[in-house]
Structure formats: structure tokens, C-alpha cells
Protein backbone atom coordinates (compact mmCIF):
# COMPACT_ATOMS: atom_id res chain seq x y z
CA UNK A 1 132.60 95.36 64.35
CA UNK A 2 134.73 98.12 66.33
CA UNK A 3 131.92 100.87 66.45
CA UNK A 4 134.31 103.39 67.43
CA UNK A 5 136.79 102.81 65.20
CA UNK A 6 134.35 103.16 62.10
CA UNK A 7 133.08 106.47 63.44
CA UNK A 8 136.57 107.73 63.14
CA UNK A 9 137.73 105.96 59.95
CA UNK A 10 134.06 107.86 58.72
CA UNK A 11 135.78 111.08 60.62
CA UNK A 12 138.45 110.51 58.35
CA UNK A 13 137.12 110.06 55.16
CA UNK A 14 134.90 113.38 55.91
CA UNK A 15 138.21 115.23 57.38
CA UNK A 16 136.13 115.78 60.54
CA UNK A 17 137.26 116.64 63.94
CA UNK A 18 135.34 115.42 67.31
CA UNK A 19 134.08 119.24 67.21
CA UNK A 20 133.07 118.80 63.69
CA UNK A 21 131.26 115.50 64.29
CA UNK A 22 129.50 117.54 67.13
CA UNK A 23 128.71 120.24 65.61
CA UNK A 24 127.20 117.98 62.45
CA UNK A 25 125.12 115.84 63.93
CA UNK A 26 123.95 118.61 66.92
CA UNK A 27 125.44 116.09 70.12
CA UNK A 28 126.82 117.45 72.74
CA UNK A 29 130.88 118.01 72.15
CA UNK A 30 130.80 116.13 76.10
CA UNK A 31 129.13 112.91 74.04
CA UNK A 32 131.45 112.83 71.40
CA UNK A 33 134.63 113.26 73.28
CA UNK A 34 133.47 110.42 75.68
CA UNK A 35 132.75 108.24 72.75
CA UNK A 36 136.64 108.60 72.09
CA UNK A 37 138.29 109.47 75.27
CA UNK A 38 136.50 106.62 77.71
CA UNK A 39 135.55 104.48 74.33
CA UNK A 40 132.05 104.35 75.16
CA UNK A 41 130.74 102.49 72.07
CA UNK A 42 127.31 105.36 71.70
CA UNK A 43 123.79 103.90 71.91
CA UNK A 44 121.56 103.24 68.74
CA UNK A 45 119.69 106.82 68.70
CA UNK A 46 123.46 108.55 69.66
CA UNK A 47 124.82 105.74 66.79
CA UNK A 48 121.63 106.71 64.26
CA UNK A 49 122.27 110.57 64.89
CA UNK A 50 125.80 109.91 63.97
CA UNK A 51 124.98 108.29 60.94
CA UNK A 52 122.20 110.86 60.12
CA UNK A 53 125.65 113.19 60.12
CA UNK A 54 127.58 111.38 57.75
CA UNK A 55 124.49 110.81 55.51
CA UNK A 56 124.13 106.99 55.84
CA UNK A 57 121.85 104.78 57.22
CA UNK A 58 122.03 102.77 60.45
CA UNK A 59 122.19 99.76 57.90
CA UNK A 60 125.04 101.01 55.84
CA UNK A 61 127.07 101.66 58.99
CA UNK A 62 126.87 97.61 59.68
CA UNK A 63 127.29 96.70 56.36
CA UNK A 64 130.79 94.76 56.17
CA UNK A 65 130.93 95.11 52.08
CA UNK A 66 131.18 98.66 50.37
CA UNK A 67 128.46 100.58 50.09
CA UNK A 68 127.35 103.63 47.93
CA UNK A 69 126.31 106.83 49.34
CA UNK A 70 123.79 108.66 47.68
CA UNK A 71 123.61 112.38 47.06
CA UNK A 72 120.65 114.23 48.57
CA UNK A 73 119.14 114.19 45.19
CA UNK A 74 119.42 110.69 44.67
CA UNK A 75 118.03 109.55 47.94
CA UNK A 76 115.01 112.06 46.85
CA UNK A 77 114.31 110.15 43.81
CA UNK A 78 114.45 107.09 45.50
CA UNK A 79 112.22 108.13 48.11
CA UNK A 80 109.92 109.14 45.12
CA UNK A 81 110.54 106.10 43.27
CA UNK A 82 109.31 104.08 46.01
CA UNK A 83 105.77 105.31 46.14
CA UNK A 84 104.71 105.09 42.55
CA UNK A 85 102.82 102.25 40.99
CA UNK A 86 103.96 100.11 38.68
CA UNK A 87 102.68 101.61 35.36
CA UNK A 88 104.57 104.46 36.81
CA UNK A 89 108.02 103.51 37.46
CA UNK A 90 107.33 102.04 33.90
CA UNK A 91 106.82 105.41 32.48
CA UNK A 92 109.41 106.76 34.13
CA UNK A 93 111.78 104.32 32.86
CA UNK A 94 110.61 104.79 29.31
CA UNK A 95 111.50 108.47 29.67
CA UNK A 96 114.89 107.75 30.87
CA UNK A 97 115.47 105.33 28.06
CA UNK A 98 114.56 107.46 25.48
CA UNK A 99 116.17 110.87 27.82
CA UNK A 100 119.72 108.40 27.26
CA UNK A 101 119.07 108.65 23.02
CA UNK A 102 119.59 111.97 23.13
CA UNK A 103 122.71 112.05 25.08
């Protein structure tokens, strides 16, 4: 995978400048423009920061199919999802099935 060339079809997709990419993730405008200008493909924690801009993970950066970015809100519930027990994510699911009745 080009690295580079992701960041700045992500860039694109986002209709973000280098100063915009700086300013969003907080890295120095001096990174970013070497990332582009003397294709320096950025280290994992630059590479992770980046992501951590665009709102993806690490994982979904490598990933060669299409992936599905989340809203804030959804990655909350998720989070939250993750840490309940079983009869738990059972209730929850009841109250979602019967919450989509009523729709």
C-alpha cells in the first residue's frame, strides 16, 4: 500500500489541505509538508495521529476492502456495547426490537 497516497486520497475525500491535516490532527505543518514534499512515508504514532484526524483506526487505514466509518455516537455505543454482559446486550437488543415496532 502507497501510505502517502491514501493520506491524500483521505485529504480528498475530507476536502483537506496539508494546513488542514495539520491543524486536525495537532502535527507540526513542517511534518506534514515533508510527508508530501520529500515523500517521507510518516511513522506509526505520526501514521496513528493521522488517522486519529480522519476518525479511523490504524486498522481501517490498512484495510484493502471498504470500510464504514462510524459517527462519534456510534463508536460510543460500541465502546459501551463492548463492556456489558451478556444478559445485557440481550436486553438491550430486546429494547431495540421492540423500539423498531413503533417506528
Amino acid at each position: 500500500m502507497d501510505v502517502i497516497r491514501h493520506i491524500l486520497e483521505l485529504m480528498e475525500e475530507h476536502g483537506w489541505t496539508e494546513y488542514r491535516l495539520a491543524k486536525k490532527s495537532g502535527l507540526p505543518p513542517s511534518t506534514v509538508a515533508n510527508i508530501f514534499h520529500r515523500n517521507t512515508v510518516p511513522g506509526i504514532s505520526t501514521l496513528e495521529t493521522i488517522c486519529d484526524a480522519f476518525g479511523i483506526s490504524l486498522s481501517q487505514f490498512f484495510s484493502e476492502g471498504d470500510f464504514v466509518s462510524l459517527t462519534p455516537e456510534q463508536a460510543d455505543l460500541l465502546k459501551r456495547w463492548s463492556s456489558l454482559s451478556s444478559s445485557q446486550k440481550d436486553a438491550v437488543l430486546h429494547v431495540m426490537s421492540e423500539m423498531g415496532k413503533q417506528v
